[in-house]
Protein backbone atom coordinates (compact mmCIF):
# COMPACT_ATOMS: atom_id res chain seq x y z
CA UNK A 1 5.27 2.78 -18.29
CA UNK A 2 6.83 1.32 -15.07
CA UNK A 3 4.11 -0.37 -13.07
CA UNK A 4 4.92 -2.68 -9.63
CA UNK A 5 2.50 -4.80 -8.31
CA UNK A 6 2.45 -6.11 -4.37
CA UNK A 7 1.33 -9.20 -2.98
CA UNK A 8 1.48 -11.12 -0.20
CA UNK A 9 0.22 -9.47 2.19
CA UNK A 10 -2.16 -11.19 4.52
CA UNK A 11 -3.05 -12.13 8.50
CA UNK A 12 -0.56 -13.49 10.44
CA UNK A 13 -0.33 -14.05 14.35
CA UNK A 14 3.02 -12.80 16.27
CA UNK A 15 6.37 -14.79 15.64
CA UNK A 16 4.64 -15.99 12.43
CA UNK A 17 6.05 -14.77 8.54
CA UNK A 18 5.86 -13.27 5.15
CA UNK A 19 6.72 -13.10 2.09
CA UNK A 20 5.84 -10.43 0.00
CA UNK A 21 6.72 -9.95 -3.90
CA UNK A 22 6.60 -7.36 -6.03
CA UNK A 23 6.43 -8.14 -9.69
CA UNK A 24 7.56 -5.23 -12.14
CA UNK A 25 6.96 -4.47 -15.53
CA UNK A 26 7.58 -1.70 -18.05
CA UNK A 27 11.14 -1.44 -18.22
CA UNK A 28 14.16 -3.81 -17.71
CA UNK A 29 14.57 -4.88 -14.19
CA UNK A 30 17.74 -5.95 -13.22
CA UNK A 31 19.13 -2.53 -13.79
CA UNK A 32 17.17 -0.89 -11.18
CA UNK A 33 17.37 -0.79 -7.34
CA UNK A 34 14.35 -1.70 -5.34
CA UNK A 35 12.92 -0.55 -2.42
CA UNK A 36 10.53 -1.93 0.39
CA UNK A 37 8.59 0.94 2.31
CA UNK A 38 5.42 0.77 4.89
CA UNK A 39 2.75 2.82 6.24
CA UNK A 40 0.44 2.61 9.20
CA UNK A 41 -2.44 4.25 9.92
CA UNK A 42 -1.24 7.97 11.04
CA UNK A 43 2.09 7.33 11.03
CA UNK A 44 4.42 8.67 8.14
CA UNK A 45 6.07 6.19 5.30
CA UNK A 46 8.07 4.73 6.93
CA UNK A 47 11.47 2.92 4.83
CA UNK A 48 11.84 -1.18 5.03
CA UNK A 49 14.52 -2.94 2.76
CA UNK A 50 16.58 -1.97 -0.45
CA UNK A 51 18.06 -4.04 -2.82
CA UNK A 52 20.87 -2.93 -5.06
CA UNK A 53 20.43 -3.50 -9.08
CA UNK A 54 22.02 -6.63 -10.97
CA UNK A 55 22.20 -9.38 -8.66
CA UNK A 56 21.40 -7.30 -5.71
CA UNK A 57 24.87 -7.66 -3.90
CA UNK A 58 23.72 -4.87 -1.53
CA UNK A 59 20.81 -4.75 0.75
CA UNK A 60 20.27 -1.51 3.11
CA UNK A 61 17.74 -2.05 6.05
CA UNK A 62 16.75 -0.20 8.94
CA UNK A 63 17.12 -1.13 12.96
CA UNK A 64 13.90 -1.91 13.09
CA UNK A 65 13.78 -4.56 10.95
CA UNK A 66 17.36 -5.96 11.25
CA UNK A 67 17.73 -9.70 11.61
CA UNK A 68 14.47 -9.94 10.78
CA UNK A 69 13.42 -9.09 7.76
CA UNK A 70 15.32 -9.93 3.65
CA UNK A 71 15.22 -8.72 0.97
CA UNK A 72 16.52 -10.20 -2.83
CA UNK A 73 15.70 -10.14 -6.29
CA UNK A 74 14.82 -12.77 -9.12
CA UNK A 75 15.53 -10.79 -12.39
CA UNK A 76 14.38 -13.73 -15.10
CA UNK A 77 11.19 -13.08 -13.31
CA UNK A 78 11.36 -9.41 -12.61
CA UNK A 79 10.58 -10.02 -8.70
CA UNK A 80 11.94 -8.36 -5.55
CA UNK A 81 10.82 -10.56 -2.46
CA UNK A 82 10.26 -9.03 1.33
CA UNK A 83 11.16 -12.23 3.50
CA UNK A 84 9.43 -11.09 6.98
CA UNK A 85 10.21 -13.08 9.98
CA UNK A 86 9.22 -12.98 13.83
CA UNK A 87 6.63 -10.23 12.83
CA UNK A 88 5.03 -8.26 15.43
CA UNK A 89 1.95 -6.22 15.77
CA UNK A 90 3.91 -2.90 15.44
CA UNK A 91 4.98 -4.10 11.69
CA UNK A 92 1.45 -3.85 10.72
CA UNK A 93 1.02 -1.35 7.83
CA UNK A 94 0.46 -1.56 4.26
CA UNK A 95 3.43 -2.36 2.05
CA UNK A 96 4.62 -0.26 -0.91
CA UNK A 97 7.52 -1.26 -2.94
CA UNK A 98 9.03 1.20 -5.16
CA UNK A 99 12.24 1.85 -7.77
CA UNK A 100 14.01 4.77 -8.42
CA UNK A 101 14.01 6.43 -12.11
CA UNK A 102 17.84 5.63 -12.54
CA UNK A 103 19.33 2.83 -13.48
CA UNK A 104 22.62 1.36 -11.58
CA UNK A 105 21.70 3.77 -8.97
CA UNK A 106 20.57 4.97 -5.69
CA UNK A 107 18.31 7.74 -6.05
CA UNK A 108 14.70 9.03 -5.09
CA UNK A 109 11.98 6.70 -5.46
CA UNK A 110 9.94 7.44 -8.52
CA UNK A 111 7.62 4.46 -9.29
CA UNK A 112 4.95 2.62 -6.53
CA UNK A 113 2.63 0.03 -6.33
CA UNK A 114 -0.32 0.67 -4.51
CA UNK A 115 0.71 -1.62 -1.49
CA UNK A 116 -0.16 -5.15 -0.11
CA UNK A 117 -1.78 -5.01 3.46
CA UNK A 118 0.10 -6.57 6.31
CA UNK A 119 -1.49 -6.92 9.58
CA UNK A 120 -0.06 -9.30 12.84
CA UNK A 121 -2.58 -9.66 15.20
CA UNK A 122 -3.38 -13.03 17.63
């Protein structure tokens, strides 16, 4: 059974950083793609960072986070890291990482953790 656990998460003023992990177990990890995704109160999921599988050549993010945020992967330890930098109050949420069911893949997100709370507040 595929289970991802999230931490990290914490209280951080504007301009400050992050650095979330997400530690996986269950199956082998480097074969998988990883995903970063967040949710605020109200709002839908909302998607974050991707990492491709094997040594994560690709990363996919969206404008929002751009310049500001990595992603990357440590395999031996079966870690994807969320590297979040010049964070502002509007990327408060709670943090999910997931991975698809496929391996050497895109696909839909199958497996979640059950999130690491970020909040950015002075």
């Amino acid at each position: 059974q595929v289970q991802l656990i999230e931490s990290g998460g914490g209280l951080v003023q504007p301009g400050g950083s992050l650095r979330l992990s997400c530690t996986a177990s269950g199956r082998a990890f480097s074969n998988y793609a990883m995903g970063w995704f967040r949710q605020a109160p109200g709002q839908e999921r909302e998607f974050v960072a991707a990492i491709s599988w094997g040594s994560g050549e690709i990363t996919y993010f969206p404008d929002s986070v751009k310049g500001r945020f990595a992603i990357s992967r440590d395999n031996a330890k079966s870690t994807v890291y969320l590297q979040m930098n010049l964070l502002q109050p509007e990327d408060t949420a709670l943090y999910f990482c997931a991975t698809p069911s496929s391996a050497g893949q895109w696909g839909e997100y199958t497996y979640w953790g059950q999130g690491t709370q970020v909040t950015v507040s002075s």
